[in-house]
PDB file of N, CA and C in Angstrom:
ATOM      1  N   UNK A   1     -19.264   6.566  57.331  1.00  0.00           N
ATOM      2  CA  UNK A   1     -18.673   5.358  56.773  1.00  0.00           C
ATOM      3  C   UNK A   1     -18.646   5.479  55.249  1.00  0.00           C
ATOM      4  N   UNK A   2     -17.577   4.871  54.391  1.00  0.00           N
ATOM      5  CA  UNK A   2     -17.530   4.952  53.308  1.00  0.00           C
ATOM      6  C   UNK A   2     -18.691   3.912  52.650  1.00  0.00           C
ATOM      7  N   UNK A   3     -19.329   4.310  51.358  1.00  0.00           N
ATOM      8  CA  UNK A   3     -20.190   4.372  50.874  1.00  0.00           C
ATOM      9  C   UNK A   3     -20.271   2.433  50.537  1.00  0.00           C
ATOM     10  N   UNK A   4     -18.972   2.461  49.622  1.00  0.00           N
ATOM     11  CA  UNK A   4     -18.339   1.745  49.334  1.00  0.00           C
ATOM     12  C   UNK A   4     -18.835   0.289  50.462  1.00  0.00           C
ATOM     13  N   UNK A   5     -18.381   0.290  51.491  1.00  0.00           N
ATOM     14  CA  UNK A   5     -18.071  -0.656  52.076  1.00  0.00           C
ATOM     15  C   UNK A   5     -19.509  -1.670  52.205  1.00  0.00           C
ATOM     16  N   UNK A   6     -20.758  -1.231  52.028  1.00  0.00           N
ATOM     17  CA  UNK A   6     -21.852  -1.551  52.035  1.00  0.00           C
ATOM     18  C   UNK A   6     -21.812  -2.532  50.525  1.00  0.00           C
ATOM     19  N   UNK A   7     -21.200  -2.545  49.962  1.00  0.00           N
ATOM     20  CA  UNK A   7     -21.087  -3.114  48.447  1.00  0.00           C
ATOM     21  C   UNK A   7     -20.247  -4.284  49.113  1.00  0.00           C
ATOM     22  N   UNK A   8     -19.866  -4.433  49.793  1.00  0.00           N
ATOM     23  CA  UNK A   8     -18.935  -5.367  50.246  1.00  0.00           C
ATOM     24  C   UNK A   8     -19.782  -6.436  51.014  1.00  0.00           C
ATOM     25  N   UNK A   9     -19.775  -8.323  50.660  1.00  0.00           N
ATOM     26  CA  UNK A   9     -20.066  -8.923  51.149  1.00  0.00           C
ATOM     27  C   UNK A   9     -19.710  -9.550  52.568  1.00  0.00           C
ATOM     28  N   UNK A  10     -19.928  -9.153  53.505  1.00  0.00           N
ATOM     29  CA  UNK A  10     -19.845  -9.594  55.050  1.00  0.00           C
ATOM     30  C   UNK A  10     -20.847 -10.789  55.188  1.00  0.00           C
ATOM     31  N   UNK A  11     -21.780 -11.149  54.887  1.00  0.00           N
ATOM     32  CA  UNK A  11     -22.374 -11.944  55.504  1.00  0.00           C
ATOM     33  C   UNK A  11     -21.909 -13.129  55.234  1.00  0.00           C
ATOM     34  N   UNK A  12     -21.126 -13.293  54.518  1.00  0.00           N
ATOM     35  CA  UNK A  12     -20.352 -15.161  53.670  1.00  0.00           C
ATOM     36  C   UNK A  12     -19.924 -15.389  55.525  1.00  0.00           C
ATOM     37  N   UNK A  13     -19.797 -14.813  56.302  1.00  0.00           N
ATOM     38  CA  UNK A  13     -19.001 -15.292  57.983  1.00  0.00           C
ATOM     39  C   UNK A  13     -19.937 -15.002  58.527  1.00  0.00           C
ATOM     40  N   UNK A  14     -20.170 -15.858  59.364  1.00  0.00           N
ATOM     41  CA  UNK A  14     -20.793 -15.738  60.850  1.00  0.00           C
ATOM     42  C   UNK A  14     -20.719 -15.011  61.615  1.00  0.00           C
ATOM     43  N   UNK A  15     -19.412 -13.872  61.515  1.00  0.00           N
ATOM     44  CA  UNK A  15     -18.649 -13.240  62.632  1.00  0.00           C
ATOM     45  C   UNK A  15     -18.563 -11.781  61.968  1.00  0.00           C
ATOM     46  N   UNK A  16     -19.426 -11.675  60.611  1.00  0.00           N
ATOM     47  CA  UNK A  16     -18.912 -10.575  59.667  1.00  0.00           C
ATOM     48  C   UNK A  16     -17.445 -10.156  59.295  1.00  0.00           C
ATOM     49  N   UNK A  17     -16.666 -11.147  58.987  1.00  0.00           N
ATOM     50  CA  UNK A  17     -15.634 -10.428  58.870  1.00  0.00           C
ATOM     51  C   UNK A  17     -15.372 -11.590  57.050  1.00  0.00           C
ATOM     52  N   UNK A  18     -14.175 -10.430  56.584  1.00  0.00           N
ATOM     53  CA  UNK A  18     -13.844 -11.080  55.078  1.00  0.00           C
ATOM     54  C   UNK A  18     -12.127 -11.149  55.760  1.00  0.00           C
ATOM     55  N   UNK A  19     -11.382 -11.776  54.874  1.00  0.00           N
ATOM     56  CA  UNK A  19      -9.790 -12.035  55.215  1.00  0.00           C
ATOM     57  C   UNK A  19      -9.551 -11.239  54.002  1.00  0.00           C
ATOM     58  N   UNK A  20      -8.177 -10.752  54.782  1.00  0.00           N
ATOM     59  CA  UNK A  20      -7.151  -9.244  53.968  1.00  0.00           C
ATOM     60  C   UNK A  20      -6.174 -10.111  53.453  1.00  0.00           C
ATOM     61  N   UNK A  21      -5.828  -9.923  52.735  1.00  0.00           N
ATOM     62  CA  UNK A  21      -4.058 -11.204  51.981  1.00  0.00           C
ATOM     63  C   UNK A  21      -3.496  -9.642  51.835  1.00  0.00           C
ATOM     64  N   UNK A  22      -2.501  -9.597  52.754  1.00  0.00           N
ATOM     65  CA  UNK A  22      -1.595  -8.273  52.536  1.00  0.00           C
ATOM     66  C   UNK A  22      -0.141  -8.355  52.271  1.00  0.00           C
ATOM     67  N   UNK A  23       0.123  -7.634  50.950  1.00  0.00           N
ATOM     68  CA  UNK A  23       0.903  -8.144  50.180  1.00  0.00           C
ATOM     69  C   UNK A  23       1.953  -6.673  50.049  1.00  0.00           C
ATOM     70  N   UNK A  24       3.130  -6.536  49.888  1.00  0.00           N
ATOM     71  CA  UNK A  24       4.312  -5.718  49.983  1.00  0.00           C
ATOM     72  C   UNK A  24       4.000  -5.133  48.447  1.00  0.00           C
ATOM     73  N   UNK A  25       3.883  -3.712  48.499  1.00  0.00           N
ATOM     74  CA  UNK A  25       3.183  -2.869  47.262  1.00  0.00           C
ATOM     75  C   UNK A  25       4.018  -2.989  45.585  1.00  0.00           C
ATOM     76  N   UNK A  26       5.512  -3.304  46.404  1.00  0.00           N
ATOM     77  CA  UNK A  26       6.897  -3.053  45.147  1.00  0.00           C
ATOM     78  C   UNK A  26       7.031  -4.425  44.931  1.00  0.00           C
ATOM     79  N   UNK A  27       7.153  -5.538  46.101  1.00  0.00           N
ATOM     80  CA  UNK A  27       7.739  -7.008  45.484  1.00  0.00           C
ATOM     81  C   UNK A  27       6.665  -7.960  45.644  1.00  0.00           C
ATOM     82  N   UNK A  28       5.571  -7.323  45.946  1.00  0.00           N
ATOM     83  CA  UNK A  28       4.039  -8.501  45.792  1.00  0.00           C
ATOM     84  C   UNK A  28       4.423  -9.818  47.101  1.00  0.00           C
ATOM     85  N   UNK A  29       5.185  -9.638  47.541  1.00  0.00           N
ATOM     86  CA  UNK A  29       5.783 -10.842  48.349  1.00  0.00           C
ATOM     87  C   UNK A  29       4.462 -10.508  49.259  1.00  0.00           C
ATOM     88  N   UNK A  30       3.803 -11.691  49.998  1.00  0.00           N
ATOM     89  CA  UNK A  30       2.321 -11.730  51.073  1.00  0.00           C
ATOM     90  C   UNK A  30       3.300 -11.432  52.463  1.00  0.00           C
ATOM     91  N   UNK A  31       2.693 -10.556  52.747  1.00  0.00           N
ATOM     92  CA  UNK A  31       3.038 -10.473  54.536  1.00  0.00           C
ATOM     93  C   UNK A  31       2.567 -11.226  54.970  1.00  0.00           C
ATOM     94  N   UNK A  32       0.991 -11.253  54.963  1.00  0.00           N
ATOM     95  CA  UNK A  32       0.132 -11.680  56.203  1.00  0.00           C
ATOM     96  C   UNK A  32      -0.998 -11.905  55.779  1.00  0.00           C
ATOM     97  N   UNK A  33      -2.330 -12.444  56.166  1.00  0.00           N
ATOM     98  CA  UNK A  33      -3.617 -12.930  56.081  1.00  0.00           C
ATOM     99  C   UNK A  33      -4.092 -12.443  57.370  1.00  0.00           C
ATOM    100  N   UNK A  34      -5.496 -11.489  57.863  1.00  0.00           N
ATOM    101  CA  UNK A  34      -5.924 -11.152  58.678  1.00  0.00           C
ATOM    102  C   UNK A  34      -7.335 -10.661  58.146  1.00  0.00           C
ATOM    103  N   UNK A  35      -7.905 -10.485  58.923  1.00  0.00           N
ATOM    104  CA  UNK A  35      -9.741  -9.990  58.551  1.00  0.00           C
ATOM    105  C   UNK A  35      -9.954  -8.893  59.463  1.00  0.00           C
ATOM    106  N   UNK A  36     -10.993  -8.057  58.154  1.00  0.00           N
ATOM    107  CA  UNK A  36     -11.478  -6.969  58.486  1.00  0.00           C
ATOM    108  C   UNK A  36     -12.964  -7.069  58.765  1.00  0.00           C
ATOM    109  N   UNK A  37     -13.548  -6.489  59.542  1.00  0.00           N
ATOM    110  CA  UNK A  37     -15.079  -6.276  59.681  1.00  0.00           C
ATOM    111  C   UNK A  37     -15.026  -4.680  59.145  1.00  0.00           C
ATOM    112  N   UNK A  38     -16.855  -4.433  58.988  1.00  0.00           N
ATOM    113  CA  UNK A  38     -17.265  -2.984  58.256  1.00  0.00           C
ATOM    114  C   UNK A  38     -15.757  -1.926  59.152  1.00  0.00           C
ATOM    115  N   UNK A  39     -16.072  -1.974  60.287  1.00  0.00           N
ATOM    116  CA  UNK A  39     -15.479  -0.621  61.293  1.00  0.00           C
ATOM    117  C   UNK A  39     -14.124  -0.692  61.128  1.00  0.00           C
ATOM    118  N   UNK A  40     -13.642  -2.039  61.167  1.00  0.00           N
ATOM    119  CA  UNK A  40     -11.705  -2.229  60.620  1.00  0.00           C
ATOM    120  C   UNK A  40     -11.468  -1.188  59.197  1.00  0.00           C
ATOM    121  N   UNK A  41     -12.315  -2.041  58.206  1.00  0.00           N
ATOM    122  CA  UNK A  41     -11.913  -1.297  56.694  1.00  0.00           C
ATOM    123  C   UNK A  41     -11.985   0.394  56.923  1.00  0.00           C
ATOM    124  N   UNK A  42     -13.476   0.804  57.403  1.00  0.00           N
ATOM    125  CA  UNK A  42     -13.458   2.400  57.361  1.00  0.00           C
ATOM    126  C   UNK A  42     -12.502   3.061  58.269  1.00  0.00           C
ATOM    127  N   UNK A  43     -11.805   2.463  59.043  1.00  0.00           N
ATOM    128  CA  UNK A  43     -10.771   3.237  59.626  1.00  0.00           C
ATOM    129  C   UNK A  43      -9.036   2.808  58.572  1.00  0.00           C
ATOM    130  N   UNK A  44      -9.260   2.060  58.468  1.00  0.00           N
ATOM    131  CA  UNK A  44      -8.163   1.738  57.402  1.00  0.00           C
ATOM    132  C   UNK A  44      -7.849   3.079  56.430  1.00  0.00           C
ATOM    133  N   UNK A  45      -9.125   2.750  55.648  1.00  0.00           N
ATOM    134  CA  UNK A  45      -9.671   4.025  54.692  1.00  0.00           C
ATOM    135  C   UNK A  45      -9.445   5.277  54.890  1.00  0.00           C
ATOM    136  N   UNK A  46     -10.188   5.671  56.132  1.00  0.00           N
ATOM    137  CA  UNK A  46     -10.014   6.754  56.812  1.00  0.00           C
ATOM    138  C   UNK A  46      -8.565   7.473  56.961  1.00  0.00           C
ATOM    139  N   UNK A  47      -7.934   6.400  57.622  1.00  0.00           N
ATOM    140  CA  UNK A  47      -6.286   6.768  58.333  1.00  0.00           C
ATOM    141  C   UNK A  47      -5.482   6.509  57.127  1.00  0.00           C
ATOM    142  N   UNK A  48      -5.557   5.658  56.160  1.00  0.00           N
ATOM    143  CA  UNK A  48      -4.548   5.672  55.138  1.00  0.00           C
ATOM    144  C   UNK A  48      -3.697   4.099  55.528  1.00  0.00           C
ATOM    145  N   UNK A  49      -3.624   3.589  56.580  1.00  0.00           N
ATOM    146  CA  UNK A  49      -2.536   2.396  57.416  1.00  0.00           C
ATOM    147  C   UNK A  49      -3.522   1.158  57.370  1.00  0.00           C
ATOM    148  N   UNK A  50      -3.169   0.128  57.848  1.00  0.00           N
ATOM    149  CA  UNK A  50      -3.745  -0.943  57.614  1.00  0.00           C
ATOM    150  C   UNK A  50      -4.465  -1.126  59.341  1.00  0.00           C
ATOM    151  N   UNK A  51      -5.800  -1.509  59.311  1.00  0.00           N
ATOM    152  CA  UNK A  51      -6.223  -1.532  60.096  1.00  0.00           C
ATOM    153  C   UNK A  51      -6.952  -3.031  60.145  1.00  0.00           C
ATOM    154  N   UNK A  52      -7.192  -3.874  61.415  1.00  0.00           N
ATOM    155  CA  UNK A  52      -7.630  -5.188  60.980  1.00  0.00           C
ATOM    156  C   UNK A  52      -8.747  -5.522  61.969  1.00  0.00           C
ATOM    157  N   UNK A  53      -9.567  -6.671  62.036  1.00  0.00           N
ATOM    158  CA  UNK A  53      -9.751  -6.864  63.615  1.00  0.00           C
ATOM    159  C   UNK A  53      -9.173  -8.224  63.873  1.00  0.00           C
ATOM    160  N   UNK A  54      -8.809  -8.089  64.822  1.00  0.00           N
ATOM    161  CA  UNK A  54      -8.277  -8.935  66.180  1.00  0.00           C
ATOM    162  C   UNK A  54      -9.349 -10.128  66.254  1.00  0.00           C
ATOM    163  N   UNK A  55      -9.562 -11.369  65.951  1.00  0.00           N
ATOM    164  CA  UNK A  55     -10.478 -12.660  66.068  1.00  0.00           C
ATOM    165  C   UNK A  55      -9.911 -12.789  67.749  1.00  0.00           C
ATOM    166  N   UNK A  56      -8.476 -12.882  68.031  1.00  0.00           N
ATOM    167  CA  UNK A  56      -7.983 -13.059  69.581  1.00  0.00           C
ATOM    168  C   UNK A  56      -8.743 -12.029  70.812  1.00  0.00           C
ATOM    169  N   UNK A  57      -8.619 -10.911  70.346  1.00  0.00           N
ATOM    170  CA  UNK A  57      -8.932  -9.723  71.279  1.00  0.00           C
ATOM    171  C   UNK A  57     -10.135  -9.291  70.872  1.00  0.00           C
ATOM    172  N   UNK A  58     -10.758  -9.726  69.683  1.00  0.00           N
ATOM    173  CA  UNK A  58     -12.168  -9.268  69.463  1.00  0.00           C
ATOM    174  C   UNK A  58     -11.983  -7.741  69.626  1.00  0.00           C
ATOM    175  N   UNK A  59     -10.878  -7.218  69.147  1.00  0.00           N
ATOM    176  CA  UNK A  59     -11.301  -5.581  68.211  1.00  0.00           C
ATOM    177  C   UNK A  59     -10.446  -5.188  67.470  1.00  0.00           C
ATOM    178  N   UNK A  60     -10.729  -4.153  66.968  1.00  0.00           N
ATOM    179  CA  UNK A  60     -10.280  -2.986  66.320  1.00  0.00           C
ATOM    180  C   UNK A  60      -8.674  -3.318  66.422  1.00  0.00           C
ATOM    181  N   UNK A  61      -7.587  -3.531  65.540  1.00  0.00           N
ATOM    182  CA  UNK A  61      -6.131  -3.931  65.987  1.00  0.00           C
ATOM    183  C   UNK A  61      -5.294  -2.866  64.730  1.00  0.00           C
ATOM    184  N   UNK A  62      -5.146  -1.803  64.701  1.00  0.00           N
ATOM    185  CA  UNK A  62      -4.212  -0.806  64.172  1.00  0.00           C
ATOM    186  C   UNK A  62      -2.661  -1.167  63.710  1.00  0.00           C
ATOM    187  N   UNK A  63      -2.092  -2.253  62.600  1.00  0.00           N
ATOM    188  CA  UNK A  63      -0.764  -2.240  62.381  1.00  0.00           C
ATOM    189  C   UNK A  63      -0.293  -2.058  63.124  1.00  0.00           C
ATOM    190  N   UNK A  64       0.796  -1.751  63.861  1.00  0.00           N
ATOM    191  CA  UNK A  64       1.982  -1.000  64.304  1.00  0.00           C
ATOM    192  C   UNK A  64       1.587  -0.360  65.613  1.00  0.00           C
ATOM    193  N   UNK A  65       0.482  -0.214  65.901  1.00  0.00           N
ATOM    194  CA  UNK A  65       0.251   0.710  67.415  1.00  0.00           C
ATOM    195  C   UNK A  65       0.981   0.499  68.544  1.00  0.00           C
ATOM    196  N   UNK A  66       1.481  -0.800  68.545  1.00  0.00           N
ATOM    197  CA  UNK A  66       2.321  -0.925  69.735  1.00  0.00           C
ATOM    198  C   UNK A  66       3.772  -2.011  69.200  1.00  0.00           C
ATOM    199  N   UNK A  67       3.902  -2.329  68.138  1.00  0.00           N
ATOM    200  CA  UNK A  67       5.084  -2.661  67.265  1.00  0.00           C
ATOM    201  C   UNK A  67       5.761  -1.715  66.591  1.00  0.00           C
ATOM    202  N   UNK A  68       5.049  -0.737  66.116  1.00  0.00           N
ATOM    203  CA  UNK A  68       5.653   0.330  65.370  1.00  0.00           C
ATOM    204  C   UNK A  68       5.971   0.159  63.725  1.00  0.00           C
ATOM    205  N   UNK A  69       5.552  -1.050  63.287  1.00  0.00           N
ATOM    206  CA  UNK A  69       5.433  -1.684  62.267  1.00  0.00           C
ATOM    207  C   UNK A  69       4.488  -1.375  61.474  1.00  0.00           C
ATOM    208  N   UNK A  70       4.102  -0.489  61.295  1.00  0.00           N
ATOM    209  CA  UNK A  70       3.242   0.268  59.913  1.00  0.00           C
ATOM    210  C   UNK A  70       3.306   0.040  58.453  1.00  0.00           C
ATOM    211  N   UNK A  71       1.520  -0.237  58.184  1.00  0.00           N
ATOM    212  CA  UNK A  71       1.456  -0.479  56.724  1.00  0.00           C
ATOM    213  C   UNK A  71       1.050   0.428  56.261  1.00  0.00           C
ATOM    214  N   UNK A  72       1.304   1.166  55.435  1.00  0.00           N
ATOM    215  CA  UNK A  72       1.247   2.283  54.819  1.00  0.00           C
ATOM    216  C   UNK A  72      -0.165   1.514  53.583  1.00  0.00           C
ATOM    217  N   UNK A  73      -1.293   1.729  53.727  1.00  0.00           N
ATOM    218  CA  UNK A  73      -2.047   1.556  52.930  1.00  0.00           C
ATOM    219  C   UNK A  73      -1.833   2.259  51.277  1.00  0.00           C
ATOM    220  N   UNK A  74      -1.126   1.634  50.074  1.00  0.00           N
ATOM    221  CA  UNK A  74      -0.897   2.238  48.728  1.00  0.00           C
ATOM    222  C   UNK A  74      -2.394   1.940  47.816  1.00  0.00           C
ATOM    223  N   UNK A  75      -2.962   0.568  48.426  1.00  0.00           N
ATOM    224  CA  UNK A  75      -4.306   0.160  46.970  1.00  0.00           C
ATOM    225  C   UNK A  75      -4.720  -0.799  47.742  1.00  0.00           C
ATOM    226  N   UNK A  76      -5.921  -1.043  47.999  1.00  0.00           N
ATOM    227  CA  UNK A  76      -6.929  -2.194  48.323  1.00  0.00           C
ATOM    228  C   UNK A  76      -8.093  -2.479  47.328  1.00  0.00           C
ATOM    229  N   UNK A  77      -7.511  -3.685  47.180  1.00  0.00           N
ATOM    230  CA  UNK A  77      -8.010  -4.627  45.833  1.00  0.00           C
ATOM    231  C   UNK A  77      -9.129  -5.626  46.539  1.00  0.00           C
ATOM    232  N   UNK A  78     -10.602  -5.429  45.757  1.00  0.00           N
ATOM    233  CA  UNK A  78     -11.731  -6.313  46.107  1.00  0.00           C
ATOM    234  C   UNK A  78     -11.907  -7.644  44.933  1.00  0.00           C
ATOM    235  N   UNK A  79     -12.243  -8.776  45.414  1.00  0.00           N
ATOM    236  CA  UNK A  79     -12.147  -9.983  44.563  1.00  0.00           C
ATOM    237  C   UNK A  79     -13.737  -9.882  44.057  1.00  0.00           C
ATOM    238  N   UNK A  80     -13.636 -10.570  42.396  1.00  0.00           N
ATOM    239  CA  UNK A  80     -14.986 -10.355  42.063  1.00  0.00           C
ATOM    240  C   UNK A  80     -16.281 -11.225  42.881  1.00  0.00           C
ATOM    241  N   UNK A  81     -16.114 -11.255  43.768  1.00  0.00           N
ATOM    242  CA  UNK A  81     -17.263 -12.104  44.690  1.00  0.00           C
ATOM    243  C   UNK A  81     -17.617 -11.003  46.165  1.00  0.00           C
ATOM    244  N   UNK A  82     -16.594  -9.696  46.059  1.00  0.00           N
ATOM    245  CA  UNK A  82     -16.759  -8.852  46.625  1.00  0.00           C
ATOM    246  C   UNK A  82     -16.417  -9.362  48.491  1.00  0.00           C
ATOM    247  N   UNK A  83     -15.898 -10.383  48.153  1.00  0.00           N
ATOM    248  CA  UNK A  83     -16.355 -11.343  49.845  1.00  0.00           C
ATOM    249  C   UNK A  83     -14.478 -11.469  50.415  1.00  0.00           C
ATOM    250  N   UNK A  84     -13.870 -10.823  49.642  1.00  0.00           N
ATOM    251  CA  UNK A  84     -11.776 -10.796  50.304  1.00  0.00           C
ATOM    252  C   UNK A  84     -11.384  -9.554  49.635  1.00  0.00           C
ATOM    253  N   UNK A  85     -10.343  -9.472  50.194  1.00  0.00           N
ATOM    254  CA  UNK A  85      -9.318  -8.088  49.542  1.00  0.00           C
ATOM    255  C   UNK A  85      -8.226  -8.063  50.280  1.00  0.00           C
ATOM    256  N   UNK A  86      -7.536  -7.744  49.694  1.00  0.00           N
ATOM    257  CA  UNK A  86      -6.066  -7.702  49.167  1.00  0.00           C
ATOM    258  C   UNK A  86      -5.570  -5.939  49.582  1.00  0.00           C
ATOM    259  N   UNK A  87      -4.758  -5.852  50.525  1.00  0.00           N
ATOM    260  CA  UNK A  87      -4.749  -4.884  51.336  1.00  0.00           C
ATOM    261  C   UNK A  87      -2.493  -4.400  50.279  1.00  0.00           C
ATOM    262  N   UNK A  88      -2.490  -3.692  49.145  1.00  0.00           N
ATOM    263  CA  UNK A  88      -1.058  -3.844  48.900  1.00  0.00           C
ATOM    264  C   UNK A  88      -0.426  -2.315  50.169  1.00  0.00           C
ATOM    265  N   UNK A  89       0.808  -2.688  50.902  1.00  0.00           N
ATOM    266  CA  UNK A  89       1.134  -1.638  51.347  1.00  0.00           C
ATOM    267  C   UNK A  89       2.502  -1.796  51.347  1.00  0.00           C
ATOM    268  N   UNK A  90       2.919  -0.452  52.294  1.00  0.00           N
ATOM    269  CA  UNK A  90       4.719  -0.426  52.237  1.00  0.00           C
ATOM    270  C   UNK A  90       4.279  -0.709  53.655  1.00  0.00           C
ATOM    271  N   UNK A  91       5.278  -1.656  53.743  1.00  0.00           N
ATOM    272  CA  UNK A  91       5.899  -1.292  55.114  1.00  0.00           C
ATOM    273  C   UNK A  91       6.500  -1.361  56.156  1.00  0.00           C
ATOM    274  N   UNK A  92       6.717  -0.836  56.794  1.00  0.00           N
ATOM    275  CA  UNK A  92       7.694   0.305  57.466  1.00  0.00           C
ATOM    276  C   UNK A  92       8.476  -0.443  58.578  1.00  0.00           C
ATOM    277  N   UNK A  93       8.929   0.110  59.320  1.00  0.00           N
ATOM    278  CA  UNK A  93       9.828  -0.889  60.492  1.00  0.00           C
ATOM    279  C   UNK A  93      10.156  -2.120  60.236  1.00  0.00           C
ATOM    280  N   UNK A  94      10.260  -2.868  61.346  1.00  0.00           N
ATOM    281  CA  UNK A  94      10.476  -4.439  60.990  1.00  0.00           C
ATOM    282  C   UNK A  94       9.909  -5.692  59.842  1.00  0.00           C
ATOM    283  N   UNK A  95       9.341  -6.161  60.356  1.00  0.00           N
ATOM    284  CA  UNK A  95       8.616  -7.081  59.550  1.00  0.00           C
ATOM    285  C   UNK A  95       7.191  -6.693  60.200  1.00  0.00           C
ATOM    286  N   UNK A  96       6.597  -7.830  59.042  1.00  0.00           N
ATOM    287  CA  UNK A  96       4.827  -7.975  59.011  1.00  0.00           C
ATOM    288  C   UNK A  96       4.550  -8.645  60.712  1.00  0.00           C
ATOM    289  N   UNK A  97       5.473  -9.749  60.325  1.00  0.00           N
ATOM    290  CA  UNK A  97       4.738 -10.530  61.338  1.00  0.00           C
ATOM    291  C   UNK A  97       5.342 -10.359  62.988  1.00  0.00           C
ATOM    292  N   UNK A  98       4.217 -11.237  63.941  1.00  0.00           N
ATOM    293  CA  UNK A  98       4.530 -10.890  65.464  1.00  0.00           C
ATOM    294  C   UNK A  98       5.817 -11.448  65.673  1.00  0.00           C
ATOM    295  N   UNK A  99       6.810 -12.411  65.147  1.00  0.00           N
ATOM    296  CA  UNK A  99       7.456 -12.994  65.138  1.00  0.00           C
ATOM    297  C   UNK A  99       8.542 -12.392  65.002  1.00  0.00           C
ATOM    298  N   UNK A 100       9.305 -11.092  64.569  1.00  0.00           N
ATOM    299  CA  UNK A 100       9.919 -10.648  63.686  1.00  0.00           C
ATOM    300  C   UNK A 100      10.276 -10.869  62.525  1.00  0.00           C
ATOM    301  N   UNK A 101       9.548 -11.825  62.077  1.00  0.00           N
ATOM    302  CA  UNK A 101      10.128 -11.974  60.134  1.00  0.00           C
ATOM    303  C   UNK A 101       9.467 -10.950  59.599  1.00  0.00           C
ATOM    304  N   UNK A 102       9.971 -10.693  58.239  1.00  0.00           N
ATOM    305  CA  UNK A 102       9.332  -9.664  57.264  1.00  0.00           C
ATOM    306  C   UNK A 102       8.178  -9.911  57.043  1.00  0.00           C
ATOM    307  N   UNK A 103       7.674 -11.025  56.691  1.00  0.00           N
ATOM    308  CA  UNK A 103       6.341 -12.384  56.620  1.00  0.00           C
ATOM    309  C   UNK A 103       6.127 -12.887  57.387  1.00  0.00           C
ATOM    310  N   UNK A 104       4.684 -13.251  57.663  1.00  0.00           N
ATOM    311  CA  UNK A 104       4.484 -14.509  58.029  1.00  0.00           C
ATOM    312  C   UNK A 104       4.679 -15.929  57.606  1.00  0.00           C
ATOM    313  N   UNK A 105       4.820 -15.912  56.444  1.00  0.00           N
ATOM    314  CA  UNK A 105       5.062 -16.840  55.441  1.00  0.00           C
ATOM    315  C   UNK A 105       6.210 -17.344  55.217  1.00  0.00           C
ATOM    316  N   UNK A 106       7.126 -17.421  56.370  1.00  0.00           N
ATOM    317  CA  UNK A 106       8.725 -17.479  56.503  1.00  0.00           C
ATOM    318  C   UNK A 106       9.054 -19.540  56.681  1.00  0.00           C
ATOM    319  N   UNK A 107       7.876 -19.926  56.899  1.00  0.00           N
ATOM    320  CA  UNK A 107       7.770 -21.276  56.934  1.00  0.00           C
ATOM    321  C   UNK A 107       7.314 -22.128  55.203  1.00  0.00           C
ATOM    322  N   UNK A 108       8.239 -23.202  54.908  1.00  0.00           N
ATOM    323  CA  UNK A 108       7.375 -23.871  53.979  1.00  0.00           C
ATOM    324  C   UNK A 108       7.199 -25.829  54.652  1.00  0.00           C
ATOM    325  N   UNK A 109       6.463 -26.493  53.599  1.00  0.00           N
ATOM    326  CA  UNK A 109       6.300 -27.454  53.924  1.00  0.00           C
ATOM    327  C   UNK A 109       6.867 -28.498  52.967  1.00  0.00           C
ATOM    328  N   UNK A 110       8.266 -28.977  53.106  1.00  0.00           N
ATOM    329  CA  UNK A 110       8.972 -29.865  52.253  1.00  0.00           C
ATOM    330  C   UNK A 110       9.584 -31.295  52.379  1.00  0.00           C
ATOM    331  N   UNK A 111       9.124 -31.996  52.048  1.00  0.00           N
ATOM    332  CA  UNK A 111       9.485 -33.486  51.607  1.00  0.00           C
ATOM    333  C   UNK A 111       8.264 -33.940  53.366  1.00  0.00           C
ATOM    334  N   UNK A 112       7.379 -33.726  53.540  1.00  0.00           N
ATOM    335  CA  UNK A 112       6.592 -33.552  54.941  1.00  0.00           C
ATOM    336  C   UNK A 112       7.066 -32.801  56.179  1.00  0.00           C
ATOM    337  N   UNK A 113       7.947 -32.391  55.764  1.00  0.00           N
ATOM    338  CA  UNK A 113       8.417 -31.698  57.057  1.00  0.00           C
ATOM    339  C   UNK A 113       8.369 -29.728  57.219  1.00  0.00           C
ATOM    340  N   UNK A 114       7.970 -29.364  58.587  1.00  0.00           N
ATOM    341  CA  UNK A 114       8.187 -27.628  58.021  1.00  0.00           C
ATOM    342  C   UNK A 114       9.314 -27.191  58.439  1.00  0.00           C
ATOM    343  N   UNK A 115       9.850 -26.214  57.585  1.00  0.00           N
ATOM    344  CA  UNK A 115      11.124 -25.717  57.286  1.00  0.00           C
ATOM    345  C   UNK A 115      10.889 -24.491  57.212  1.00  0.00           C
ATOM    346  N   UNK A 116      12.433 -23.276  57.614  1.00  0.00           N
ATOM    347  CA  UNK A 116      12.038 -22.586  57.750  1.00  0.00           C
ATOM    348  C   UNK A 116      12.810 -21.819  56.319  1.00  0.00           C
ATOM    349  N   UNK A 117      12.306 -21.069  55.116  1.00  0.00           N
ATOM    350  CA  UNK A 117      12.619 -20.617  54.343  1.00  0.00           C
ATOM    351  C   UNK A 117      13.847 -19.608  54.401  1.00  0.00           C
ATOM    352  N   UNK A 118      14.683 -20.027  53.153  1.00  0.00           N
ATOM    353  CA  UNK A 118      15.999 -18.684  53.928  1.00  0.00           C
ATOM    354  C   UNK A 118      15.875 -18.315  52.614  1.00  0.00           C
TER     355      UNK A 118
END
């Protein structure tokens, strides 16, 4: 395991995990929000792609493994509280999200109502 990751605060959750804000490497635009535990990040690391865990399926959930939607891991950025990070990548195929948008973030909330951003 990388050395590193022990510097990293897990215990702020109950569940050990910190949330990823993963953000498109060239236009900063946020894909997605998801959490990593210790074993998510070092395979991330490891493989170079964005790796997360699954709160639904309770594991290990690999980008793209069965979407084909790959994040090309470019820089993962730690916040000075050491307790989130910021996962910047390219990537690849479709969109971020399960939905097919590029984002998840394809919704806003205007005049009370949600809308869907064009």
């Amino acid at each position: 395991m990388y050395k590193v990751i022990d510097e990293l605060d897990f215990s702020k959750s109950p569940d050990g995990l910190i949330p990823v804000v993963t953000q498109d490497c060239d236009s900063l635009e946020v894909l997605m929000v998801a959490f990593v535990n210790k074993e998510a990040l070092a395979a991330a690391l490891e493989c170079g792609e964005a790796v997360y865990f699954s709160r639904s399926r309770q594991k290990l959930w690999h980008k793209g493994d069965t979407s084909g939607n790959v994040q090309i891991l470019k820089e993962v950025l730690v916040d000075c509280d050491q307790d989130s990070i910021v996962y910047k990548v390219k990537q690849l195929g479709g969109g971020a999200c399960h939905t097919g948008n590029r984002s998840c973030f394809f919704r806003r909330i205007k005049d009370g109502v949600l809308e869907a951003v064009k």
